[in-house]
Protein backbone atom coordinates (compact mmCIF):
# COMPACT_ATOMS: atom_id res chain seq x y z
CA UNK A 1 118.48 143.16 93.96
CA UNK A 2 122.02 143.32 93.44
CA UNK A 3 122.94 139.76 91.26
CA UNK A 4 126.11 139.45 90.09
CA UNK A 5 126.37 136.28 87.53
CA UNK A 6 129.52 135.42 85.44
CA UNK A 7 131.55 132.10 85.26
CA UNK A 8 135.18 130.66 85.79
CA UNK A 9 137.35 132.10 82.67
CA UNK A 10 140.87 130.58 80.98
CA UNK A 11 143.92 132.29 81.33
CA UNK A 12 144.84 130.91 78.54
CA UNK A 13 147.70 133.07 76.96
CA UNK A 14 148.53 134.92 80.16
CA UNK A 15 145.74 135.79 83.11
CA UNK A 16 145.37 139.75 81.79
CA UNK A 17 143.39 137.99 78.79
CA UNK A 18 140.31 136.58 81.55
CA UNK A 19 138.61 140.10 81.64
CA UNK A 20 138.03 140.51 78.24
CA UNK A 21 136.53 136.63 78.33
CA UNK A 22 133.96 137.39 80.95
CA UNK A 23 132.96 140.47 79.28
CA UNK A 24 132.76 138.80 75.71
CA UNK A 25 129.83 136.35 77.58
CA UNK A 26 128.12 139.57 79.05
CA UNK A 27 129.75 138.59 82.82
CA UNK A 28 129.28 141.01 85.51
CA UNK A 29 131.88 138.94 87.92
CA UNK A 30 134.45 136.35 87.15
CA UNK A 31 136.29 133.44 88.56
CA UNK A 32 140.57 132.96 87.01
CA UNK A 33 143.07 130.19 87.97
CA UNK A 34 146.28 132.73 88.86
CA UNK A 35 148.79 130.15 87.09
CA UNK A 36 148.73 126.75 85.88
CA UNK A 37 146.49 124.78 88.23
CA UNK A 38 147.70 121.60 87.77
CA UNK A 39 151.70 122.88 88.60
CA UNK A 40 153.36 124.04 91.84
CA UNK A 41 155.25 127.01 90.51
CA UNK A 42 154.49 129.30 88.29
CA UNK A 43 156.36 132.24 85.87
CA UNK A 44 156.43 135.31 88.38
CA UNK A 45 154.07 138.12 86.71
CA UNK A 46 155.64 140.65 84.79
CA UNK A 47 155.53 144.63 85.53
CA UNK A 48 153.35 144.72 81.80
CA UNK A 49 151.60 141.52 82.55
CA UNK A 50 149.90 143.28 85.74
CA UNK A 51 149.45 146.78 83.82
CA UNK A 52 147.45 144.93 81.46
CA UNK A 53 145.20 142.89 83.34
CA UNK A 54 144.42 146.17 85.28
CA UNK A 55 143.95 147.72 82.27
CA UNK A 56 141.58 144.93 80.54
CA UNK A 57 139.63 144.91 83.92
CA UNK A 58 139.00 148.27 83.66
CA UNK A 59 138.08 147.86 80.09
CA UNK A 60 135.47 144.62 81.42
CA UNK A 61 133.44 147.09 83.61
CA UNK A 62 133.86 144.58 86.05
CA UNK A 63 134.88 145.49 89.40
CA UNK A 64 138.04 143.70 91.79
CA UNK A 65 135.02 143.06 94.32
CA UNK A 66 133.49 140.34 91.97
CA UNK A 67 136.32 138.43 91.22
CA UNK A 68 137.22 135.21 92.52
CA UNK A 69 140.91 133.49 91.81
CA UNK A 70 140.91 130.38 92.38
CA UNK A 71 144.11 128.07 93.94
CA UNK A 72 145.70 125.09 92.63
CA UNK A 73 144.15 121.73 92.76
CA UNK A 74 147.31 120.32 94.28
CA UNK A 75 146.91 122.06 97.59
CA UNK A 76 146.19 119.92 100.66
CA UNK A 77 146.04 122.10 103.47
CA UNK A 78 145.20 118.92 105.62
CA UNK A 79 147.96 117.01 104.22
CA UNK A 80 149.08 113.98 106.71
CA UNK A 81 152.35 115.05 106.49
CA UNK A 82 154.72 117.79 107.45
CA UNK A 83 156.39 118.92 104.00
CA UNK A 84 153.97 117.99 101.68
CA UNK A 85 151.52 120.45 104.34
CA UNK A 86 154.19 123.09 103.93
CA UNK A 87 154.76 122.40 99.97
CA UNK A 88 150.53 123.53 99.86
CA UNK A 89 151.40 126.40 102.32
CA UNK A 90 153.93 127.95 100.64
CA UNK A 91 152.08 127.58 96.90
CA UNK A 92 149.08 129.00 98.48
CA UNK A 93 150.63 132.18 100.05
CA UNK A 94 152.24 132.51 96.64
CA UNK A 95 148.91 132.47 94.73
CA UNK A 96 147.46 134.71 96.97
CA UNK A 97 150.43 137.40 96.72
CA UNK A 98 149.84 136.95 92.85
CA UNK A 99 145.80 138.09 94.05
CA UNK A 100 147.70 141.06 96.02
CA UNK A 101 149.79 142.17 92.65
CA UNK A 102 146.74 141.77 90.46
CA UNK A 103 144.62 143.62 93.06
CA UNK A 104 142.28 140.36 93.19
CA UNK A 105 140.32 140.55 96.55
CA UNK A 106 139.31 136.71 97.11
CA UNK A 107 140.63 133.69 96.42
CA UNK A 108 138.90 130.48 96.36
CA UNK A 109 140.72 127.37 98.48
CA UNK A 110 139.71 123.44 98.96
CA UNK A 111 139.97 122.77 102.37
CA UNK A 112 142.11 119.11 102.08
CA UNK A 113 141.98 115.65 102.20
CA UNK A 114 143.10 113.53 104.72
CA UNK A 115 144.03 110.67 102.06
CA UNK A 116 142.59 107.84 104.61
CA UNK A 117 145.52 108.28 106.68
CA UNK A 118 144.60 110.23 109.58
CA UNK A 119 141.28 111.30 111.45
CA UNK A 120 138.22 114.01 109.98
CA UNK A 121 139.30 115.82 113.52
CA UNK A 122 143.14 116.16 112.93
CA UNK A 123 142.67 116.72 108.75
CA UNK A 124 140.86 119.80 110.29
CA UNK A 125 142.93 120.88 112.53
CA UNK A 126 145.77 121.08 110.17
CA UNK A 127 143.72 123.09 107.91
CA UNK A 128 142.87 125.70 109.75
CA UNK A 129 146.28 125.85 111.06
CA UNK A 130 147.71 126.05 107.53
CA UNK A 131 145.12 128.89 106.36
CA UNK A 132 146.44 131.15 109.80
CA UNK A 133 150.14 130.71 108.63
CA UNK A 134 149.11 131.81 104.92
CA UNK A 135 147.11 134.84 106.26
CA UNK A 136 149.79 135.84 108.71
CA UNK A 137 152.49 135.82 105.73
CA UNK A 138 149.84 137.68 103.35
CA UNK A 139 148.18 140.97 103.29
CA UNK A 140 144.22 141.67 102.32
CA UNK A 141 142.88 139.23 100.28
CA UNK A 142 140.72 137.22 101.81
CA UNK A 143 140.38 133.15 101.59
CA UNK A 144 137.13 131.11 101.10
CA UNK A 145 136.53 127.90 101.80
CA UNK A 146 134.67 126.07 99.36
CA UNK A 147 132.58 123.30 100.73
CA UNK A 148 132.90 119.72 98.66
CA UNK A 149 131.01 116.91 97.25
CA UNK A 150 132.29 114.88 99.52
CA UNK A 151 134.72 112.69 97.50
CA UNK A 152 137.57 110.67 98.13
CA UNK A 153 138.73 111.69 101.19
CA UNK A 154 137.93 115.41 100.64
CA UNK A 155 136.93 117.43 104.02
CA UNK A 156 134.31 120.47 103.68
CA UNK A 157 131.43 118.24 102.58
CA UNK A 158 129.62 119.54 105.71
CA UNK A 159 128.34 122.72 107.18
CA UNK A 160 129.64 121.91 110.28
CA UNK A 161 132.89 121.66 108.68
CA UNK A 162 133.24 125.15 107.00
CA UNK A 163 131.72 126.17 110.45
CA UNK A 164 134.77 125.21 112.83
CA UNK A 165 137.40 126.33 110.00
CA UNK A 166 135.53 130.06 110.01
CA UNK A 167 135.76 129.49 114.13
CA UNK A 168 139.58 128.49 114.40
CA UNK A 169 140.79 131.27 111.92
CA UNK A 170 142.65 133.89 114.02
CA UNK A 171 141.31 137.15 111.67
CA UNK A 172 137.65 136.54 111.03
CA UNK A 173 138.57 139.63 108.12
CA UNK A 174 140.36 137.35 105.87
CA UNK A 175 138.13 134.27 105.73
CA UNK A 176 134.75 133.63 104.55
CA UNK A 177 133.17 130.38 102.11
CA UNK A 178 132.62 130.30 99.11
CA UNK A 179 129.25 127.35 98.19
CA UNK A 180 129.26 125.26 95.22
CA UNK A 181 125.37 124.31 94.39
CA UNK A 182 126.44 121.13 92.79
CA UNK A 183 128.95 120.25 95.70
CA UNK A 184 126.19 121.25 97.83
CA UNK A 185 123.56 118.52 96.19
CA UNK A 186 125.86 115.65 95.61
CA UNK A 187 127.09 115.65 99.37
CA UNK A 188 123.34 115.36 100.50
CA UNK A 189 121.96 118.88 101.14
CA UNK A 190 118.16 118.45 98.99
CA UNK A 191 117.01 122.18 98.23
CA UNK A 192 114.87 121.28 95.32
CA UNK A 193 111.46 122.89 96.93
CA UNK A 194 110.80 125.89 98.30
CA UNK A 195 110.75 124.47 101.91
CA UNK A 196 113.95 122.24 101.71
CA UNK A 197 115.88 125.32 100.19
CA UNK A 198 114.65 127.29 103.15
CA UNK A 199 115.76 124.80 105.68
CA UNK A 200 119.09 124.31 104.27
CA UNK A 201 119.79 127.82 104.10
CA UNK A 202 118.72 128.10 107.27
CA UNK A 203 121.03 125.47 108.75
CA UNK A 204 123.97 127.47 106.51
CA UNK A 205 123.06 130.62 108.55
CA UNK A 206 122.67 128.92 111.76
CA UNK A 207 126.16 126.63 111.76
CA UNK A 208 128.44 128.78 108.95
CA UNK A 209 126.59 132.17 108.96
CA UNK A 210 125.80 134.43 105.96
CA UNK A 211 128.38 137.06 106.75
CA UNK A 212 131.06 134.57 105.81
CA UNK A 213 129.67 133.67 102.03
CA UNK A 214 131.29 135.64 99.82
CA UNK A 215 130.77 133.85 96.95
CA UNK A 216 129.33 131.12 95.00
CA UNK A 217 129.45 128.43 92.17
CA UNK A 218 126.25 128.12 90.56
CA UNK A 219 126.31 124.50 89.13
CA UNK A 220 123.85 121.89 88.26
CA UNK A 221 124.73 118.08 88.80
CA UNK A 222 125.19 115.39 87.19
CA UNK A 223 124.65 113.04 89.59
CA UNK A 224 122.04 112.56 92.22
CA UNK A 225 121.75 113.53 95.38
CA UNK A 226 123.78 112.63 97.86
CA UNK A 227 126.35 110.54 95.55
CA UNK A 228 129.33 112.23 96.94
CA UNK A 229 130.81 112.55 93.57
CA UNK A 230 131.68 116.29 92.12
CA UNK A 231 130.33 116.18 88.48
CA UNK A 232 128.50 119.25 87.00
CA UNK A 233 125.79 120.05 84.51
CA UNK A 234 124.68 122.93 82.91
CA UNK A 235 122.26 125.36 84.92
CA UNK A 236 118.77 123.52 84.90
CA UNK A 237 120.23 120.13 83.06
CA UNK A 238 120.69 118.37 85.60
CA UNK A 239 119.38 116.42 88.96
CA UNK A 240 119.09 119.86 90.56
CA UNK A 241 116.59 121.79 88.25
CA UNK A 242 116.14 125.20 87.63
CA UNK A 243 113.55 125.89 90.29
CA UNK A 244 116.00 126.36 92.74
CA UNK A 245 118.27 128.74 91.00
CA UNK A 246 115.06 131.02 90.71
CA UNK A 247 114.93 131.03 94.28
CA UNK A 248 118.45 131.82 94.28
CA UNK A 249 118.37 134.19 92.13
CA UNK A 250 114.92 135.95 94.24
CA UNK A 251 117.18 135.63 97.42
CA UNK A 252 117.99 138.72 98.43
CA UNK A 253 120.63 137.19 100.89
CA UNK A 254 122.94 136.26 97.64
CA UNK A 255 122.95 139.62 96.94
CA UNK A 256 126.32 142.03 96.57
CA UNK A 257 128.68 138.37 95.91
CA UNK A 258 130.23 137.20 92.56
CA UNK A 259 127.95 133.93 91.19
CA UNK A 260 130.37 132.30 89.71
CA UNK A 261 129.23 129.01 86.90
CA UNK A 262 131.45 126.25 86.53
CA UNK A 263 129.19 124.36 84.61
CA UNK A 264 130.05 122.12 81.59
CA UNK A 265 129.85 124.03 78.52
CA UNK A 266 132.01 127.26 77.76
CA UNK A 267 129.63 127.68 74.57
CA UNK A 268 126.61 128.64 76.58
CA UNK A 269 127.55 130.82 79.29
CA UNK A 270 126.61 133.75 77.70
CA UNK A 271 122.89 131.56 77.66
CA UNK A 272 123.21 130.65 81.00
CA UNK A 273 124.48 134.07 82.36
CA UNK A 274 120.89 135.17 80.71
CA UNK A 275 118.81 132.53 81.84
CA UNK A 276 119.59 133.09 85.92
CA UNK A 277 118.88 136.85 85.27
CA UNK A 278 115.46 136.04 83.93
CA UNK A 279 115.15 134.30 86.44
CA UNK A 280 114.81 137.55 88.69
């Protein structure tokens, strides 16, 4: 089995410095903001900026395969209205030319919200709209949708969700998903046991399909199941349990994709990292 665990770095100081962080926690993949998540624009990169987060990546051992970037939290790609949509668009094509210049292969995007104001059916529709205009004005990297907890007003809680954005997206080579466990949980999916976890999965393969997950957040929750609130715990803490990250982590169809923790404490990820490969 091909596992490969590692968690979301800082960029703290400029984003060449999040190799060397995933490698200082023994990482063998690694999830980056590209800029300042919580702003629109950011400085452009520099010519030595990109020459050294090549360089530190090589330096990591990890490979451009198993990294995820991951977009703003101010994108709505389901916004109600026209130019806040195209505000989202626009900062979204821009991260994921920064993913092109850093040679980042996949970058991780919330679907939207439809902030109460419109239906589930036309938040959708503009969001898979919006994701073919930023492919069409990008080149390679490929998007995933990450599924939600549900919250707010936040689409992507359900399978069937992810499903019909994979559908509507013109070229099926620059989309996939990208499943948070703890999103997963908290909007109402129960894989605790070994039978639940199958059926889940298999409802995953059956609506979404496995060739589109190419990657994941490995989180434990806070909260219980079904709350449809997005709070995280450390792997095994929380309502979740570690049982089901040792099926995960038997799974051979998780295989080959960067595992990517989120979870609460920056302290213990090199722990954690070790714990899911004992696990195997």
């Amino acid at each position: 089995m091909s596992k490969y665990v590692g968690a979301h770095v800082s960029i703290e100081g400029g984003v060449f410095n999040a190799p060397l962080r995933a490698k200082t926690i023994g990482a063998k993949a690694f999830a980056c903001f590209t800029k300042n998540q919580k702003r629109w624009v950011g400085n452009p990169y520099t010519a030595e900026d990109i020459d050294k987060f090549k360089t530190n990546l090589k330096a990591s051992e990890i490979s451009s395969t198993n990294i995820l970037a991951h977009s703003s939290y101010l994108i709505n790609l389901g916004h109600h209205d026209e130019e806040n949509r195209a505000q989202s668009i626009h900062a979204l094509i821009d991260e994921i030319k920064r993913c092109e210049q850093l040679g980042i292969e996949k970058i991780v995007v919330h679907p939207g919200s439809h902030l109460r104001v419109i239906t589930e059916a036309a938040c959708l529709n503009h969001i898979f709209a919006s994701l073919n205009e930023a492919i069409a004005a990008t080149d390679k990297v490929t998007l995933l949708i990450e599924n939600t907890a549900g919250q707010g007003s936040n689409l992507g809680y359900r399978f069937e969700h992810l499903g019909y954005l994979v559908n509507e997206v013109s070229d099926k080579n620059r989309i996939g998903v990208c499943i948070d466990t703890c999103h997963l949980f908290e909007s109402g999916y129960d894989f605790r046991t070994k039978k639940s976890y199958e059926q889940v999965w298999h409802q995953f393969g059956s609506i979404v399909g496995f060739k589109y997950l190419k990657g994941m957040h490995l989180n434990d929750s806070k909260n219980d199941l079904g709350s449809l609130v997005d709070r995280h715990d450390s792997i095994g803490k929380g309502k979740i349990g570690l049982e089901p990250f040792k099926f995960l982590m038997q799974d051979p169809r998780f295989d080959g994709i960067p595992l990517i923790l989120e979870t609460i404490d920056p302290l213990i990820w090199d722990e954690e990292i070790k714990l899911l490969y004992g696990l195997m």
